[in-house]
Protein backbone atom coordinates (compact mmCIF):
# COMPACT_ATOMS: atom_id res chain seq x y z
CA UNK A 1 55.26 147.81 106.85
CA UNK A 2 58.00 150.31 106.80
CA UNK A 3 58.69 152.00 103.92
CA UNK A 4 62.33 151.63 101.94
CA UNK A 5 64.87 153.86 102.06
CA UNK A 6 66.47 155.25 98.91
CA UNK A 7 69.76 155.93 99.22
CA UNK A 8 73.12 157.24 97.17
CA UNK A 9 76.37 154.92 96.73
CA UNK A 10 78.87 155.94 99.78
CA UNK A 11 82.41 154.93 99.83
CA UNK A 12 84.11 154.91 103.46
CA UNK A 13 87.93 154.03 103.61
CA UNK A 14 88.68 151.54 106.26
CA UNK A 15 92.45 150.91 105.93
CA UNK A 16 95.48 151.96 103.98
CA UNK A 17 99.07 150.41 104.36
CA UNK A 18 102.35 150.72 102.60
CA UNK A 19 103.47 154.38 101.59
CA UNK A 20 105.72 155.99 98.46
CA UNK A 21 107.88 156.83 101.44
CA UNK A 22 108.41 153.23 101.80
CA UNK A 23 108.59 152.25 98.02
CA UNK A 24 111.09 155.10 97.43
CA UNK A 25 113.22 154.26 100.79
CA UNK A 26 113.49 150.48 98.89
CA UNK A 27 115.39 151.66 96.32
CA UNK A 28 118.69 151.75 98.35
CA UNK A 29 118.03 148.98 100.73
CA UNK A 30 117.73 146.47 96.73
CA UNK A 31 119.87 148.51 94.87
CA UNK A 32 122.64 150.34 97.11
CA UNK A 33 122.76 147.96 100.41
CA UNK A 34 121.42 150.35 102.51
CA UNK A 35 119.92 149.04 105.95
CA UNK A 36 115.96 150.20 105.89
CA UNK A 37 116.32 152.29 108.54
CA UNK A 38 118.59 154.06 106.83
CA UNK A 39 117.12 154.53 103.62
CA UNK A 40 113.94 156.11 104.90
CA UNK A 41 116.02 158.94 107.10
CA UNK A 42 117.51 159.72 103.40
CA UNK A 43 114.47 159.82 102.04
CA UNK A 44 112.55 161.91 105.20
CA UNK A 45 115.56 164.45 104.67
CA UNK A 46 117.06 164.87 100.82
CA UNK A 47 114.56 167.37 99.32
CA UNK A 48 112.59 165.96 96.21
CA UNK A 49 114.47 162.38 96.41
CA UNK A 50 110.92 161.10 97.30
CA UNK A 51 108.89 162.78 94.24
CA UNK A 52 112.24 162.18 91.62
CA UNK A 53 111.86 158.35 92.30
CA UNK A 54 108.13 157.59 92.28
CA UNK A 55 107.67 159.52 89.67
CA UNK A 56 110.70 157.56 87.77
CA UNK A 57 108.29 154.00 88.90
CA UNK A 58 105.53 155.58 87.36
CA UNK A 59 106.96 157.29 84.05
CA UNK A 60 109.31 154.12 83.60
CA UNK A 61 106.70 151.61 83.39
CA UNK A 62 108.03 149.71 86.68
CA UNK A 63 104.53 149.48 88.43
CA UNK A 64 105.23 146.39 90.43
CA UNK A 65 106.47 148.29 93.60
CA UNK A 66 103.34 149.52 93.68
CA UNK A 67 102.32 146.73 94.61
CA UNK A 68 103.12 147.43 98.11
CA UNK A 69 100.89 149.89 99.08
CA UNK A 70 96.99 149.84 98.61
CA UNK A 71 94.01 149.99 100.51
CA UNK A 72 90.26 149.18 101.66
CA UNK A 73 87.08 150.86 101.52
CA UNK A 74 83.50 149.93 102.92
CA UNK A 75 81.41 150.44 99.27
CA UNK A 76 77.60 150.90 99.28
CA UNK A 77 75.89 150.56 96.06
CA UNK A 78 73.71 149.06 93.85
CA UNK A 79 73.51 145.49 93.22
CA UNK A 80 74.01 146.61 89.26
CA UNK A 81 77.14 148.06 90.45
CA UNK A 82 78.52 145.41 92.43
CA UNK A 83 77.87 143.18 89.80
CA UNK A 84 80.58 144.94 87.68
CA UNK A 85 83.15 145.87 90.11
CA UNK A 86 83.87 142.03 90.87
CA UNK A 87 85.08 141.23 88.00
CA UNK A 88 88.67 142.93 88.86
CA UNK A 89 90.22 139.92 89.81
CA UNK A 90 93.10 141.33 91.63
CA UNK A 91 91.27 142.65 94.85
CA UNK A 92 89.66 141.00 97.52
CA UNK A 93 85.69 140.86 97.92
CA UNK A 94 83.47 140.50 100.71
CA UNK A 95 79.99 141.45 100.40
CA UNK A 96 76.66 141.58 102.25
CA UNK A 97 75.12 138.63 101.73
CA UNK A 98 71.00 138.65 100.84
CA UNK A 99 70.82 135.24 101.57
CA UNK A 100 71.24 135.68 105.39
CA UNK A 101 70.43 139.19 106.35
CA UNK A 102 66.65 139.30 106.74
CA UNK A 103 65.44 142.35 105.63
CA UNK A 104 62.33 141.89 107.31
CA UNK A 105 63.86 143.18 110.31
CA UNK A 106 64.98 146.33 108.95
CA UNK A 107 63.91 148.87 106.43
CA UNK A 108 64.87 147.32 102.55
CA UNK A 109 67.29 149.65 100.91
CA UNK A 110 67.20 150.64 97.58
CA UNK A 111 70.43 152.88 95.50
CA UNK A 112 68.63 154.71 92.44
CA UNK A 113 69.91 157.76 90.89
CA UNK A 114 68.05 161.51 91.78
CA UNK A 115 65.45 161.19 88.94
CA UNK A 116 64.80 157.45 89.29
CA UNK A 117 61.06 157.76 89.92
CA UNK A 118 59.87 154.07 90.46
CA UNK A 119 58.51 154.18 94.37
CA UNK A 120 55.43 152.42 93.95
CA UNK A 121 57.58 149.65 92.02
CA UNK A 122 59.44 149.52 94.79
CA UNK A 123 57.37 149.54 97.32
CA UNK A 124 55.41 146.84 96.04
CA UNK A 125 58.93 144.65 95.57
CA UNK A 126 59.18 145.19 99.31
CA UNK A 127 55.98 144.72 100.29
CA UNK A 128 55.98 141.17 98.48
CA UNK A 129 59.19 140.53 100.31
CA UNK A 130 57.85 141.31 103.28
CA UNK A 131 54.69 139.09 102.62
CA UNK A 132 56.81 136.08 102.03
CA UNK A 133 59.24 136.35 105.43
CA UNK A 134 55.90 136.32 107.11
CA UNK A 135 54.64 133.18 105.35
CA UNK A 136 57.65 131.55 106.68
CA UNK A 137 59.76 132.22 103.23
CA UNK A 138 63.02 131.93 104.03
CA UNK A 139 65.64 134.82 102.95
CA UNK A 140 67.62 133.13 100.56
CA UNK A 141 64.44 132.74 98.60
CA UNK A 142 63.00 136.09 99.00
CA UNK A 143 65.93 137.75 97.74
CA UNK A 144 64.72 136.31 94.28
CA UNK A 145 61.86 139.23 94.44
CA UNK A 146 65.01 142.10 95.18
CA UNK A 147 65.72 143.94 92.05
CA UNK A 148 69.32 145.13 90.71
CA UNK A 149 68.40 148.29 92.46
CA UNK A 150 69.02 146.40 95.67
CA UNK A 151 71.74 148.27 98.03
CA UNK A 152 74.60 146.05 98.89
CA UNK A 153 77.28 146.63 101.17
CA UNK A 154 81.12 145.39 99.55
CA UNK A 155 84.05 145.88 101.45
CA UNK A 156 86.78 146.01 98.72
CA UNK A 157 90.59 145.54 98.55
CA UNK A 158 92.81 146.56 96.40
CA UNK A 159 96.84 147.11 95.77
CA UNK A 160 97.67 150.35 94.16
CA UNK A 161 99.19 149.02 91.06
CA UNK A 162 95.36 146.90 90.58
CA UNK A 163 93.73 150.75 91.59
CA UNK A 164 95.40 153.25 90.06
CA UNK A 165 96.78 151.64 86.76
CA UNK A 166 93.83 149.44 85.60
CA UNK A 167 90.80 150.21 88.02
CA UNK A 168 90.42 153.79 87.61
CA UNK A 169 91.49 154.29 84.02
CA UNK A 170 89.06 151.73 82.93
CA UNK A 171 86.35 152.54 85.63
CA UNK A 172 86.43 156.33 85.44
CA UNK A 173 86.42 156.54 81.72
CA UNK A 174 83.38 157.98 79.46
CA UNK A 175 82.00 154.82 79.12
CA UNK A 176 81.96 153.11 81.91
CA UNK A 177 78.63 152.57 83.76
CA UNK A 178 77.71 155.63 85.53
CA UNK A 179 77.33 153.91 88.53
CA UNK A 180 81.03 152.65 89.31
CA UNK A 181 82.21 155.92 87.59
CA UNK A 182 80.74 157.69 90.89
CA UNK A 183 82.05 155.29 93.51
CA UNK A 184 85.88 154.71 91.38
CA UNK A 185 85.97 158.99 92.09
CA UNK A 186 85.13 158.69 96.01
CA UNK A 187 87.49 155.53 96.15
CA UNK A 188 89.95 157.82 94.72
CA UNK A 189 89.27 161.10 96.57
CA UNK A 190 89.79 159.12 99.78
CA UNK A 191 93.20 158.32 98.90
CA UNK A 192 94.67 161.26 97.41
CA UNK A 193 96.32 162.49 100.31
CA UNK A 194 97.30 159.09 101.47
CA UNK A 195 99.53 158.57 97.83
CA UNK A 196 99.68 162.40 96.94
CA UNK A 197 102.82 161.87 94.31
CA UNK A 198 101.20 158.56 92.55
CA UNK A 199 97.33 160.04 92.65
CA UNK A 200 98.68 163.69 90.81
CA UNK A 201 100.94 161.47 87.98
CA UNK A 202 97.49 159.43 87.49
CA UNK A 203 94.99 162.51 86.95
CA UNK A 204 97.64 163.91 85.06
CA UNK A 205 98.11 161.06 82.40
CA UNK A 206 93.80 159.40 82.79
CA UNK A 207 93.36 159.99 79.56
CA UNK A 208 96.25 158.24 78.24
CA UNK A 209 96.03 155.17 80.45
CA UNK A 210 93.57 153.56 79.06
CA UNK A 211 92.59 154.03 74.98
CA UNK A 212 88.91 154.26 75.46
CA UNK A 213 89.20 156.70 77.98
CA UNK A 214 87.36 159.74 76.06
CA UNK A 215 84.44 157.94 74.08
CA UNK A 216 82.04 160.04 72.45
CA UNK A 217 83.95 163.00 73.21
CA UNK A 218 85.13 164.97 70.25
CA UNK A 219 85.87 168.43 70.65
CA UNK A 220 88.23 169.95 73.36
CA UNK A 221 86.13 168.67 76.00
CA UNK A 222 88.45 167.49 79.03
CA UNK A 223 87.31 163.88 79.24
CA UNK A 224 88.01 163.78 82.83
CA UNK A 225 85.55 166.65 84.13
CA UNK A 226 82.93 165.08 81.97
CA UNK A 227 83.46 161.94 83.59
CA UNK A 228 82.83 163.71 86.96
CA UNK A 229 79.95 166.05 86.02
CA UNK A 230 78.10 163.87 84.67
CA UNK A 231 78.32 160.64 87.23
CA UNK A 232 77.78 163.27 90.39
CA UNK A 233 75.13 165.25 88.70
CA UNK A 234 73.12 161.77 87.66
CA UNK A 235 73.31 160.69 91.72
CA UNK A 236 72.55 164.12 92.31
CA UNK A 237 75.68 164.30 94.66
CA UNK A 238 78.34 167.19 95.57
CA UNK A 239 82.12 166.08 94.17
CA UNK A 240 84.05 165.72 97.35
CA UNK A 241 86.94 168.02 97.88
CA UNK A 242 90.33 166.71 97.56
CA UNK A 243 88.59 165.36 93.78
CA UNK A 244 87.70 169.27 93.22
CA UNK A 245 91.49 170.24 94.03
CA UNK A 246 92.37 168.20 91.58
CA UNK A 247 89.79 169.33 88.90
CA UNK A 248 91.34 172.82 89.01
CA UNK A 249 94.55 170.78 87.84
CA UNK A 250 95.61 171.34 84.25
CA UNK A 251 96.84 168.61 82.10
């Protein structure tokens, strides 16, 4: 029997479409009659028209336009974590399914944070699973034996208004499970660059987005480096870089 791998969450980002150049350029095609074509050259070539108007979206409240942008990312996590993260309605789910991939065939997979110490429990979880493929067991009843520890691939999708304005304020915050706090920061380091303008308003105003953002925090603490710190440090991970950019960010 091979042993099973332990492994951290990874995030990989598949796809991204729509763009604030686009959202911005819309503006005078709905509200001034201007041909598309037209409104993006304005917007490729005034200086700051781009940053003025998303940032009027944003501070204005008019989040539907975001809408039109968004993107996808390949998820690997715990089945604890996937659990949670499917209950944001608006986005799109598909997910590795345990009752068809047979993991007698390949090595069982296991997400557990650094000081998780439990490998003879799970080695003895895979060993029964292993037992029961080879008494003819079929998969979609050996996957009762596969603990919440389980790794599951999800590919996710998600419209920026869904991400930015309700997933990562509410999934990012102090209290959120430590779990999806890790994997809503890679989500969103991925994309920074992609939505520079919308991702620097949202660090900026975290805190204010949602009003259990900073719980248990009391003192001059900046709730959003906690978050962080203390997700990466429990995986035992290194923050990724465009997410450290920001960190050096003041409010």
């Amino acid at each position: 029997m091979e042993k099973p791998i332990f492994k951290t969450p990874s995030v990989k980002l598949t796809l991204f479409w729509g763009s604030e150049e686009l959202i911005a350029s819309y503006s005078d095609v709905l509200y001034k009659g201007y041909e598309s074509d037209d409104a993006m050259k304005r917007v490729n070539s005034e200086q700051g028209i781009l940053k003025r108007r998303i940032l009027k979206f944003l501070n204005d409240g008019h989040h539907s336009v975001f809408e039109f942008m968004g993107a996808q990312w390949l998820i690997e996590g715990s089945r604890a974590f996937t659990h949670e993260i499917i209950r944001h309605r608006v986005a799109s789910y598909w997910q590795e399914s345990q009752r068809y991939v047979d993991y007698s065939k390949q090595n069982l997979r296991y997400c557990v944070p650094a000081n998780f110490k439990a490998d003879e429990l799970f080695n003895s979880l895979s060993s029964a699973y292993l037992n029961m493929r080879a008494s003819e067991v079929s998969p979609e009843n050996a996957r009762y034996l596969l603990p919440n520890a389980s790794c599951s691939r999800l590919w996710v999708q998600m419209n920026a208004r869904e991400f930015f304005l309700n997933f990562l304020p509410l999934r990012t915050g102090n209290g959120a499970f430590h779990e999806i706090r890790l994997i809503a920061w890679l989500m969103f380091d991925l994309i920074i660059k992609q939505f520079p303008i919308t991702s620097e308003w949202v660090w900026q105003n975290l805190p204010k987005l949602h009003p259990d953002y900073c719980r248990g925090i009391k003192d001059n603490t900046d709730c959003r480096i906690k978050s962080i710190d203390d997700a990466f440090k429990i995986w035992g991970m290194k923050i990724p870089n465009n997410l450290s950019i920001l960190m050096n960010t003041k409010l």
